[in-house]
N, C-alpha and C. Protein backbone atom coordinates (compact mmCIF):
# COMPACT_ATOMS: atom_id res chain seq x y z
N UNK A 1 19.52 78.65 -57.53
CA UNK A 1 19.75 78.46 -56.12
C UNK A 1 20.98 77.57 -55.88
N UNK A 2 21.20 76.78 -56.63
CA UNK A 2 21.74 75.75 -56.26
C UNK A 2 23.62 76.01 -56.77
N UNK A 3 23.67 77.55 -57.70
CA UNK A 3 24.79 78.26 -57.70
C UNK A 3 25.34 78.78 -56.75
N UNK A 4 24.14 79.37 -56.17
CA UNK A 4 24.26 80.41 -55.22
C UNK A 4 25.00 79.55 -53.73
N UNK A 5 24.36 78.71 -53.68
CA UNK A 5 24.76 77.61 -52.70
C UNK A 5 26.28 77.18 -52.84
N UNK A 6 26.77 76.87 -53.94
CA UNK A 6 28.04 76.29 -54.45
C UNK A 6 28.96 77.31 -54.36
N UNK A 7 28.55 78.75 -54.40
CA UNK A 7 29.62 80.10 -54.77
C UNK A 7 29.55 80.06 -53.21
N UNK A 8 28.73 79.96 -52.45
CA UNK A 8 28.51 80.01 -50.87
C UNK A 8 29.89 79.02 -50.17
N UNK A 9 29.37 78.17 -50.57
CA UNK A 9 30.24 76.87 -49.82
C UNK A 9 31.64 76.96 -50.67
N UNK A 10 31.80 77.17 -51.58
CA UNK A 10 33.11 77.71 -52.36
C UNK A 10 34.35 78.94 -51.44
N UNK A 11 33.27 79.96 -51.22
CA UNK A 11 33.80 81.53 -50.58
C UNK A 11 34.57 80.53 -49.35
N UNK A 12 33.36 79.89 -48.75
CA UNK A 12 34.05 79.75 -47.31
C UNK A 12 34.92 79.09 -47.06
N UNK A 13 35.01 77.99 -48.15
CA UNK A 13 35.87 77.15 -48.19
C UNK A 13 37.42 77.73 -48.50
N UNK A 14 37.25 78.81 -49.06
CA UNK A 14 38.60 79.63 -49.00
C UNK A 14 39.00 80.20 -48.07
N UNK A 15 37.90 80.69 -47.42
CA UNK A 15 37.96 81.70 -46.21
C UNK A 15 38.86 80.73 -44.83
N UNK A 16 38.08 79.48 -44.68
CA UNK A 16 38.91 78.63 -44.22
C UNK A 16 40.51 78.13 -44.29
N UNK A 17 40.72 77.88 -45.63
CA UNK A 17 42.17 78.00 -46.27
C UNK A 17 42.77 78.83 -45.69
N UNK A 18 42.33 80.16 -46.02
CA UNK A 18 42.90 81.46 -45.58
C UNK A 18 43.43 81.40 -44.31
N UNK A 19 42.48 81.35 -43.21
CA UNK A 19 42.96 81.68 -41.80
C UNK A 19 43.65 80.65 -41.69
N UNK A 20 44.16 79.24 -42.04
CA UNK A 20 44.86 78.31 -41.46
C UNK A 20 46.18 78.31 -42.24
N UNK A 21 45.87 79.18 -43.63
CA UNK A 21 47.30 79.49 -44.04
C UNK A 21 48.31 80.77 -43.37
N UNK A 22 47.23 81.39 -42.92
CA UNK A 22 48.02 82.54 -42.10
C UNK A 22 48.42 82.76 -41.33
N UNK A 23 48.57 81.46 -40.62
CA UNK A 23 49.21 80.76 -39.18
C UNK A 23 50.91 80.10 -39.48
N UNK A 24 51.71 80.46 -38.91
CA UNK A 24 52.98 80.72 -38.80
C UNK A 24 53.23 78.93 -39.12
N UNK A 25 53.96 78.32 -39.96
CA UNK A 25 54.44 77.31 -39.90
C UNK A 25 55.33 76.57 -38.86
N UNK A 26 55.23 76.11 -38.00
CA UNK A 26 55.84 75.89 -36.83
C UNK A 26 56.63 74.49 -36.53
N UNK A 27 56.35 73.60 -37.62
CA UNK A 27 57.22 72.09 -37.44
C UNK A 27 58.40 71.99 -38.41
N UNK A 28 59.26 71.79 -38.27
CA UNK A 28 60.49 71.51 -38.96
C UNK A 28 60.47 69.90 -39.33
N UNK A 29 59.92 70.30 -40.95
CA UNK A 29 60.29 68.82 -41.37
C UNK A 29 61.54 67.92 -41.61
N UNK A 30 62.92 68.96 -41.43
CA UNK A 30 63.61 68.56 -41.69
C UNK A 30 64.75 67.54 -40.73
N UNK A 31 64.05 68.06 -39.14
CA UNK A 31 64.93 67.46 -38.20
C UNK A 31 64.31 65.98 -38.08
N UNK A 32 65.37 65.52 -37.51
CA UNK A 32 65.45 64.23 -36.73
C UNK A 32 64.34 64.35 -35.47
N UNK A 33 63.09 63.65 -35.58
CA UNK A 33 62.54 63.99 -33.95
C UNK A 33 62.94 63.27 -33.05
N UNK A 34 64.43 62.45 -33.27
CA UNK A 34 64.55 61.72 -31.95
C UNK A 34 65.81 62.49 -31.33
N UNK A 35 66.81 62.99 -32.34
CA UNK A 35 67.53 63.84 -31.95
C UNK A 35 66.57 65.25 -31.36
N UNK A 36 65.66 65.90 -32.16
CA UNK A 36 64.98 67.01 -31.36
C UNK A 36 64.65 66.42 -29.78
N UNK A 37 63.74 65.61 -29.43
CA UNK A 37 63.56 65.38 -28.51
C UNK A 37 64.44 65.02 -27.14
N UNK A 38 65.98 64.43 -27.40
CA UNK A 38 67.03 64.42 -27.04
C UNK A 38 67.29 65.35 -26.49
N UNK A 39 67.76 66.48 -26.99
CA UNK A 39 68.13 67.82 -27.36
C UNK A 39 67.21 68.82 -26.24
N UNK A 40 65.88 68.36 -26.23
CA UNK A 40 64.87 69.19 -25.34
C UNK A 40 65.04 68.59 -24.19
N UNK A 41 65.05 67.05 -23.59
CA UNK A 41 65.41 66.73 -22.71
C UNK A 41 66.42 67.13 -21.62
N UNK A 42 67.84 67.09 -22.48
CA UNK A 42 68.89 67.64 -21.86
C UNK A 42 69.06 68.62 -21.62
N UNK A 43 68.20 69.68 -22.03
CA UNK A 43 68.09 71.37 -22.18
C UNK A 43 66.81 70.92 -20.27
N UNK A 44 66.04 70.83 -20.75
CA UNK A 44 65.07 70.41 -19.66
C UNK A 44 65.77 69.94 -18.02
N UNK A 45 66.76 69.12 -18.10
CA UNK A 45 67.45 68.71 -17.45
C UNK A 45 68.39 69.67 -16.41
N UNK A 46 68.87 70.17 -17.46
CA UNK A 46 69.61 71.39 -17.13
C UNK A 46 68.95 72.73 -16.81
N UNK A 47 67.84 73.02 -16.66
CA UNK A 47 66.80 73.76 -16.69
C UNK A 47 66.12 73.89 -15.54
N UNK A 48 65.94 71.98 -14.77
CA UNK A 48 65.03 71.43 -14.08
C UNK A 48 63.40 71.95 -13.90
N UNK A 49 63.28 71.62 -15.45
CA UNK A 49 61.78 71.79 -16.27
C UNK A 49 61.48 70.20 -16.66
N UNK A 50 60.71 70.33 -17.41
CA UNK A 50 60.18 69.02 -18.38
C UNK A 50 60.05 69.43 -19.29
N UNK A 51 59.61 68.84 -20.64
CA UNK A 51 59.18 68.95 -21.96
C UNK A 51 58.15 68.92 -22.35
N UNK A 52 57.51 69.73 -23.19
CA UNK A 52 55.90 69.35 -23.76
C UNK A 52 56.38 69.15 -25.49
N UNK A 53 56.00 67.68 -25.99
CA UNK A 53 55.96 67.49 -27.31
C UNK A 53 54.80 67.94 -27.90
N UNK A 54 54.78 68.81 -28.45
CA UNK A 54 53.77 68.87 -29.45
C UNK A 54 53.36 68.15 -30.98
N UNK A 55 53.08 66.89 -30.90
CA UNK A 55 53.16 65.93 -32.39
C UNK A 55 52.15 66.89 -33.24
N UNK A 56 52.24 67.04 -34.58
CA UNK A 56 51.47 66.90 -35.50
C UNK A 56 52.46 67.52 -36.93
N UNK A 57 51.66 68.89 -37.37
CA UNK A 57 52.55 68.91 -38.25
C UNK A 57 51.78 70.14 -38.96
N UNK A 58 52.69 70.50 -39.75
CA UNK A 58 52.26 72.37 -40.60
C UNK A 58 50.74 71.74 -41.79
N UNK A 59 50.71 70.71 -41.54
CA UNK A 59 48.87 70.22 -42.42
C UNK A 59 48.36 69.84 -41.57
N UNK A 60 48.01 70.27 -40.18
CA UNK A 60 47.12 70.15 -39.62
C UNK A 60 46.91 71.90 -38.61
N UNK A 61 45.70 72.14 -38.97
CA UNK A 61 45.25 73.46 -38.92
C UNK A 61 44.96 73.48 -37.07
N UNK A 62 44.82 72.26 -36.17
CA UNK A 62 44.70 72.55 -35.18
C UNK A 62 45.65 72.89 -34.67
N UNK A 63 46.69 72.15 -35.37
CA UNK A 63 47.98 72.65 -34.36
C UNK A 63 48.27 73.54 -34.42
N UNK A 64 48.49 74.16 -35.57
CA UNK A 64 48.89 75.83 -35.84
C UNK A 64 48.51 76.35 -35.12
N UNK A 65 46.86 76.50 -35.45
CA UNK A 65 45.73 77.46 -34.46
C UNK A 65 46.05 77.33 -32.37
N UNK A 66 46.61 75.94 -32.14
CA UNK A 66 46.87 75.75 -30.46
C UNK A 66 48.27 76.56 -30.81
N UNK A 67 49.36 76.54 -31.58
CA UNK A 67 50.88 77.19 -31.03
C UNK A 67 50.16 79.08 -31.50
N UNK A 68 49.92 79.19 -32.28
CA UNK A 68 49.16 80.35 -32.61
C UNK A 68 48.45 80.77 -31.19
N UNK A 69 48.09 80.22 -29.92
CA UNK A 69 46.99 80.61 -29.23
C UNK A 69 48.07 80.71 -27.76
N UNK A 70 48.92 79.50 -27.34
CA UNK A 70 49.39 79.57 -26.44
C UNK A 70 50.72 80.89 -26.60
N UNK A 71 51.27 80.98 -27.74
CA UNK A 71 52.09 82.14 -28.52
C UNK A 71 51.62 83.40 -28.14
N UNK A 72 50.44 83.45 -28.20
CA UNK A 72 49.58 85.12 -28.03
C UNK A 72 49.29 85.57 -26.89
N UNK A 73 49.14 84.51 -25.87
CA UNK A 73 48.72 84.47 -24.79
C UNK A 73 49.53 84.49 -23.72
N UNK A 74 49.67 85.42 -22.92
CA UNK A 74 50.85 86.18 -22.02
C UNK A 74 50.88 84.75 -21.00
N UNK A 75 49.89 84.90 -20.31
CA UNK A 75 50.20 83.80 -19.05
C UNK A 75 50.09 82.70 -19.54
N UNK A 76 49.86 81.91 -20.39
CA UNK A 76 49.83 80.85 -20.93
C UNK A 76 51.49 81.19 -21.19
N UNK A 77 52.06 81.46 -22.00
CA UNK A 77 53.53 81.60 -22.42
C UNK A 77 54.35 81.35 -21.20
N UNK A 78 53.89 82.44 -20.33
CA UNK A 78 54.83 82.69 -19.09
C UNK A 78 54.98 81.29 -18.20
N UNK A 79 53.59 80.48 -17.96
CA UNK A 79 53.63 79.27 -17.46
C UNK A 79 54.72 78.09 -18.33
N UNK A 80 54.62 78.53 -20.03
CA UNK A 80 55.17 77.42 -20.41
C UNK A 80 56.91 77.69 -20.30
N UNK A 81 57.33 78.77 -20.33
CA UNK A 81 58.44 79.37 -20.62
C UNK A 81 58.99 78.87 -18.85
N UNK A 82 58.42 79.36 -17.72
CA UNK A 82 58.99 78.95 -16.84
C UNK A 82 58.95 77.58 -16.21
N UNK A 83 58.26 76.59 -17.11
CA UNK A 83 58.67 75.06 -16.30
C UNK A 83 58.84 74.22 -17.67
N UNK A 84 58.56 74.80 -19.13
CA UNK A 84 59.00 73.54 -19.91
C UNK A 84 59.81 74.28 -21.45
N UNK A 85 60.21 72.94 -21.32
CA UNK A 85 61.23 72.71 -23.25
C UNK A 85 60.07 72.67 -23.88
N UNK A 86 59.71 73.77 -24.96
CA UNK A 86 58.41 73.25 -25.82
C UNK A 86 58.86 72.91 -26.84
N UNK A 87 58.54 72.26 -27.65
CA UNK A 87 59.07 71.39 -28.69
C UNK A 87 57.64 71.19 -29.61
N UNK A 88 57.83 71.18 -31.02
CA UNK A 88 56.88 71.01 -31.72
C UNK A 88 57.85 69.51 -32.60
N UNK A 89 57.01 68.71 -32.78
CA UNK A 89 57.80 67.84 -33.27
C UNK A 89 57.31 67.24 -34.38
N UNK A 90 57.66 67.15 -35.73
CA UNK A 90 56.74 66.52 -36.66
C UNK A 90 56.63 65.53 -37.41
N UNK A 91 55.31 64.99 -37.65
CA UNK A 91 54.71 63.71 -37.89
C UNK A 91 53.94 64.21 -38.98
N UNK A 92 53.85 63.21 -39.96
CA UNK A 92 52.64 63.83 -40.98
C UNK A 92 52.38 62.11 -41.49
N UNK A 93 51.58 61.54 -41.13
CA UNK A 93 51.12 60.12 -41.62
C UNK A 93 50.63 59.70 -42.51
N UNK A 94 50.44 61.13 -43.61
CA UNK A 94 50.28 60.33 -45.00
C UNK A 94 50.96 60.47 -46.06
N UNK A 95 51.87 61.19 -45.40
CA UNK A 95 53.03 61.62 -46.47
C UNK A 95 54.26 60.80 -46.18
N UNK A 96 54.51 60.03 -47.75
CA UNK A 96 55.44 59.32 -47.90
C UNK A 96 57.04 59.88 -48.05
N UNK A 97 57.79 59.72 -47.08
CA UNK A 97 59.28 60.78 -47.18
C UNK A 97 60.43 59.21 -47.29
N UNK A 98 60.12 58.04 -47.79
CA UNK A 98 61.63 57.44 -47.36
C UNK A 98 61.48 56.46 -46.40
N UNK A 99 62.37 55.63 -46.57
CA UNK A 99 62.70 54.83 -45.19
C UNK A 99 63.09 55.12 -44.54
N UNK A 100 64.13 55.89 -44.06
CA UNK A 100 64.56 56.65 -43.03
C UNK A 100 63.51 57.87 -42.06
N UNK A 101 62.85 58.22 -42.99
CA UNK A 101 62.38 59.13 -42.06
C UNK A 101 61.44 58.44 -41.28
N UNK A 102 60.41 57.34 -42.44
CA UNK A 102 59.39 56.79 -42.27
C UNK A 102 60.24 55.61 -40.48
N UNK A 103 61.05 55.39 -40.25
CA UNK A 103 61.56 54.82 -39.48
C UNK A 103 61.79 55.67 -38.51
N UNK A 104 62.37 56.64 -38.54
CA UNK A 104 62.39 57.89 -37.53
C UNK A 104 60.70 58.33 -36.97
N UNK A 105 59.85 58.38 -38.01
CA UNK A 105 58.68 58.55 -37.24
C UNK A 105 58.25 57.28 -36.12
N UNK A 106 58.08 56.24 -36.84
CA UNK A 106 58.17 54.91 -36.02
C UNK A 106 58.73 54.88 -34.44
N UNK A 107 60.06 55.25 -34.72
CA UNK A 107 60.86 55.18 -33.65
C UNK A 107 60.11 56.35 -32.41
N UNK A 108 59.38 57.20 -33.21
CA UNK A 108 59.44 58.84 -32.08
C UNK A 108 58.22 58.87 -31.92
N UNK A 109 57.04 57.83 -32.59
CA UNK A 109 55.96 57.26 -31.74
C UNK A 109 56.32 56.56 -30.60
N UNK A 110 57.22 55.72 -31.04
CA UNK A 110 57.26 54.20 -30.34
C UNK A 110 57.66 54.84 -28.96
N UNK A 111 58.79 55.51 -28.68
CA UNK A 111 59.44 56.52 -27.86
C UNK A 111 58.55 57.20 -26.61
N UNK A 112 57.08 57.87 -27.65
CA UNK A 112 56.68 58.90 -26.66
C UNK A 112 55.00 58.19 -26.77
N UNK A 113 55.22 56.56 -26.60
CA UNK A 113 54.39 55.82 -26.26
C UNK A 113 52.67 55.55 -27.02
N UNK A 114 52.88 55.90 -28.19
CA UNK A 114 52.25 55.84 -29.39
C UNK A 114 50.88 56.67 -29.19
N UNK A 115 51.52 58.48 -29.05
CA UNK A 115 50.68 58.93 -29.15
C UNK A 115 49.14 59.42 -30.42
N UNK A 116 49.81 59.15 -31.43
CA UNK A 116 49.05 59.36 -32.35
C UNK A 116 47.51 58.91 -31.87
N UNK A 117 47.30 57.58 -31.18
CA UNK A 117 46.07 57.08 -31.57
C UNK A 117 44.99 58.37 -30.87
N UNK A 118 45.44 59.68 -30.10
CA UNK A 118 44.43 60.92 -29.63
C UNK A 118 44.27 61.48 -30.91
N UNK A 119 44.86 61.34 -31.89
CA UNK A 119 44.94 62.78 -32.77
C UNK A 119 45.35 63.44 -32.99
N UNK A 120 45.29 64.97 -33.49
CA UNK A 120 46.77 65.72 -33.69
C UNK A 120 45.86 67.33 -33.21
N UNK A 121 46.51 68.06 -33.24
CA UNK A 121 47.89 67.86 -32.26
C UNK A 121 47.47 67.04 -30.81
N UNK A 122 48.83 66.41 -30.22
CA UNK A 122 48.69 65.82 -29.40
C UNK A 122 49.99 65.77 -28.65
N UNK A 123 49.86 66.33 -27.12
CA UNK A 123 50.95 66.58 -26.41
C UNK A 123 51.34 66.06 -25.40
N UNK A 124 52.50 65.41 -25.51
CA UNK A 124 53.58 64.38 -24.76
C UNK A 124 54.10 65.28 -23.82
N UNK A 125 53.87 64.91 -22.17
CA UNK A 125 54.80 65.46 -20.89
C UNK A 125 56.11 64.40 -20.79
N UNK A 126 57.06 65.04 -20.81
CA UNK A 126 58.41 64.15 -20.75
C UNK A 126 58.71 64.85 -19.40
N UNK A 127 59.05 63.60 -18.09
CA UNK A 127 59.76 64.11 -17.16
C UNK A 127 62.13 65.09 -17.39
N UNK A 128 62.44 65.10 -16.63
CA UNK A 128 63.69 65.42 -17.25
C UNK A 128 64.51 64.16 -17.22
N UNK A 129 63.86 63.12 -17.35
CA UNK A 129 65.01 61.93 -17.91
C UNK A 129 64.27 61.74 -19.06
N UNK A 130 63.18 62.13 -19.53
CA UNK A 130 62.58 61.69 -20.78
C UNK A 130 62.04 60.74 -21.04
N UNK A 131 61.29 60.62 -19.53
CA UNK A 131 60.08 59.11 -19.48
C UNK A 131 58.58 59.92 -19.94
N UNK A 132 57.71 59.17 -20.36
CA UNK A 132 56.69 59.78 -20.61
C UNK A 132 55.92 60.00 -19.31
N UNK A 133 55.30 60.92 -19.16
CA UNK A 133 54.31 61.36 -17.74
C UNK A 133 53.17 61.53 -17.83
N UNK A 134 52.68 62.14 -19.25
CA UNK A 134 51.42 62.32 -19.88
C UNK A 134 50.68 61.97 -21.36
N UNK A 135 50.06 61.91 -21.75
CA UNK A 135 49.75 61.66 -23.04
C UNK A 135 48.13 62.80 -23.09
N UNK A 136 48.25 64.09 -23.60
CA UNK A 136 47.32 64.88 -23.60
C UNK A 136 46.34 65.00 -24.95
N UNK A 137 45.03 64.62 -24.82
CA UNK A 137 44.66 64.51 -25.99
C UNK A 137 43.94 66.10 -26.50
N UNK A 138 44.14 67.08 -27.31
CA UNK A 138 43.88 68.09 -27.54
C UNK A 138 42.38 68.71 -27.94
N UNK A 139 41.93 67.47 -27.58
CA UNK A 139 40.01 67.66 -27.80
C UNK A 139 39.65 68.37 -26.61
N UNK A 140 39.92 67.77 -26.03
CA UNK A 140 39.27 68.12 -24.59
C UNK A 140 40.02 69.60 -23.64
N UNK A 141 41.04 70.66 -24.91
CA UNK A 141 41.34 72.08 -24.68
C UNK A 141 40.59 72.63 -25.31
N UNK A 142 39.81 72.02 -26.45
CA UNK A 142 38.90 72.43 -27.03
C UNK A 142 37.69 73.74 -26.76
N UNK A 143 37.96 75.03 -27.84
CA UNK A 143 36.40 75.45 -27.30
C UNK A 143 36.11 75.96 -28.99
N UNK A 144 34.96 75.58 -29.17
CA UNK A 144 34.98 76.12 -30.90
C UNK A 144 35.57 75.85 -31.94
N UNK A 145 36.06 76.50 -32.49
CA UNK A 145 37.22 76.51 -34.03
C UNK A 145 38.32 77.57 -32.98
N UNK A 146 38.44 76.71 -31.65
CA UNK A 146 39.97 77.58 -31.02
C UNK A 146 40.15 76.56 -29.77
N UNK A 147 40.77 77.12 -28.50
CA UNK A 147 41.00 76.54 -27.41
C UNK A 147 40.89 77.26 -26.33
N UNK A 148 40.00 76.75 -25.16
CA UNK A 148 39.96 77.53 -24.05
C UNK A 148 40.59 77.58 -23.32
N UNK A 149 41.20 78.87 -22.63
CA UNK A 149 42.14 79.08 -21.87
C UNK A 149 42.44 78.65 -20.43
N UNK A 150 40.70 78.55 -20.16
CA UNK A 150 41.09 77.99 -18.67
C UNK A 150 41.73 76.39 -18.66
N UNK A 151 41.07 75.65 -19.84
CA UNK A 151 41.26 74.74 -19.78
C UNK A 151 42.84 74.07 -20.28
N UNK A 152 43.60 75.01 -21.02
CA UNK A 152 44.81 74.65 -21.30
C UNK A 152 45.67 75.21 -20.44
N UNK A 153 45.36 75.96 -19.55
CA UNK A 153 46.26 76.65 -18.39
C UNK A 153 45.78 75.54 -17.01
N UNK A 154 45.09 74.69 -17.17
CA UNK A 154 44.70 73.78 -15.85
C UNK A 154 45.78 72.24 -16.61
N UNK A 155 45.68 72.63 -17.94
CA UNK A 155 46.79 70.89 -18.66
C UNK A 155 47.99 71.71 -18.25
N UNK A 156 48.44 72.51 -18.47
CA UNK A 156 50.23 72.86 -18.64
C UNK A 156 50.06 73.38 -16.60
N UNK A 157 49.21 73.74 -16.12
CA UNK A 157 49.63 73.85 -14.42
C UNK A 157 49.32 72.38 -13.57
N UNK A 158 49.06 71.65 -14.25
CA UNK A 158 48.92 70.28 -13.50
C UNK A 158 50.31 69.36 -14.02
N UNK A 159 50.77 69.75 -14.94
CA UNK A 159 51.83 68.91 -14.98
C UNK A 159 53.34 69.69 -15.13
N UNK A 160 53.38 70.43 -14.79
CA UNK A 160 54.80 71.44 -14.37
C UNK A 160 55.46 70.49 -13.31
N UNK A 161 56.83 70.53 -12.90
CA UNK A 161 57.64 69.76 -12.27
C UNK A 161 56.92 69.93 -10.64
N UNK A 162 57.11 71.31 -10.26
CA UNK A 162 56.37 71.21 -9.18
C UNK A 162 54.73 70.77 -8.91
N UNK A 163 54.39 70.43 -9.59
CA UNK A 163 52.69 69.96 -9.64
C UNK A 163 53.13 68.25 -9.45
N UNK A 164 54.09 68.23 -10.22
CA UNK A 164 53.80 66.26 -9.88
C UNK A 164 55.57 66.04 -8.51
N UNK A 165 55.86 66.94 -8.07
CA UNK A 165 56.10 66.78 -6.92
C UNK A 165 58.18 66.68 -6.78
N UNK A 166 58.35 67.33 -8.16
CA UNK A 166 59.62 67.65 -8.58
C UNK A 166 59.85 69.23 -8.59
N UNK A 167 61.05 69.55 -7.45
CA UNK A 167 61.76 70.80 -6.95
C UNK A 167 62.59 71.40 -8.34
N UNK A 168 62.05 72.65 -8.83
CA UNK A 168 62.79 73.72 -9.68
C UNK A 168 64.34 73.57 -8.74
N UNK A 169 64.93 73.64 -9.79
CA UNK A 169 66.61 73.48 -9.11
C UNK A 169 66.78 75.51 -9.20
């Protein structure tokens, strides 16, 4: 029995692997996130959108699974495409890269008001000067081993420029 149990919890434990490896890698470890975030701002600016940061990073399976979900999803896209810079930006806190980078992460907490302490993924509203507006903690889009739609289409339509009382140019 107690094989049978282990080959059990073994299978799934791959099966798990599986679906979170088959999710599109989506953070670039290689950029600067203070230059990325820069970069989305001024695009934003020029846009007269805002930004949604997405912190976490390609080892964490929620995030994948949320850009994987808002990606697939027509009106979810269409909302984000017409009022924001989406930006995935990455953080990985136990992986040792350097002083420099390890300082660059520092800095791009410190920046977007030390979101980490929600968890990951976890998404930063930047107005278009690149003040923080929101700090979204990704539990509460939550439905299952995914995210519910009403509920992440009520986070990204409550904080669009026109929702907090800023005119699309």
């Amino acid at each position: 029995m107690r094989k049978v149990i282990t080959a059990l919890l073994f299978t799934a434990s791959v099966w798990a692997g599986a679906q979170t490896t088959s999710l599109k890698q989506i953070y670039n470890e290689d950029i600067n996130p203070l230059e990325q975030i820069d970069q989305a701002v001024a695009k934003a600016k020029a846009d007269g959108k805002f930004v949604v940061c997405q912190v976490g990073g390609n080892w964490c399976p929620w995030c994948l699974r949320f850009a994987d979900f808002v990606t697939n999803d027509s009106t979810i896209s269409e909302v984000i495409r017409n009022n924001f810079v989406y930006i995935h930006v990455n953080y990985n806190p136990k992986k040792s890269e350097g002083a420099e980078k390890t300082a660059q992460a520092k800095a791009m907490l410190s920046r977007l008001n030390h979101p980490a302490r929600f968890g990951f993924p976890v998404f930063v509203v930047l107005d278009e000067e690149g003040r923080v507006l929101h700090i979204q903690d990704s539990s509460f889009l939550e439905e299952g081993k995914g995210y519910h739609k009403a509920k992440v289409l009520r986070f990204f339509n409550s904080w669009t420029p026109e929702a907090v009382g800023k005119s699309k140019r």
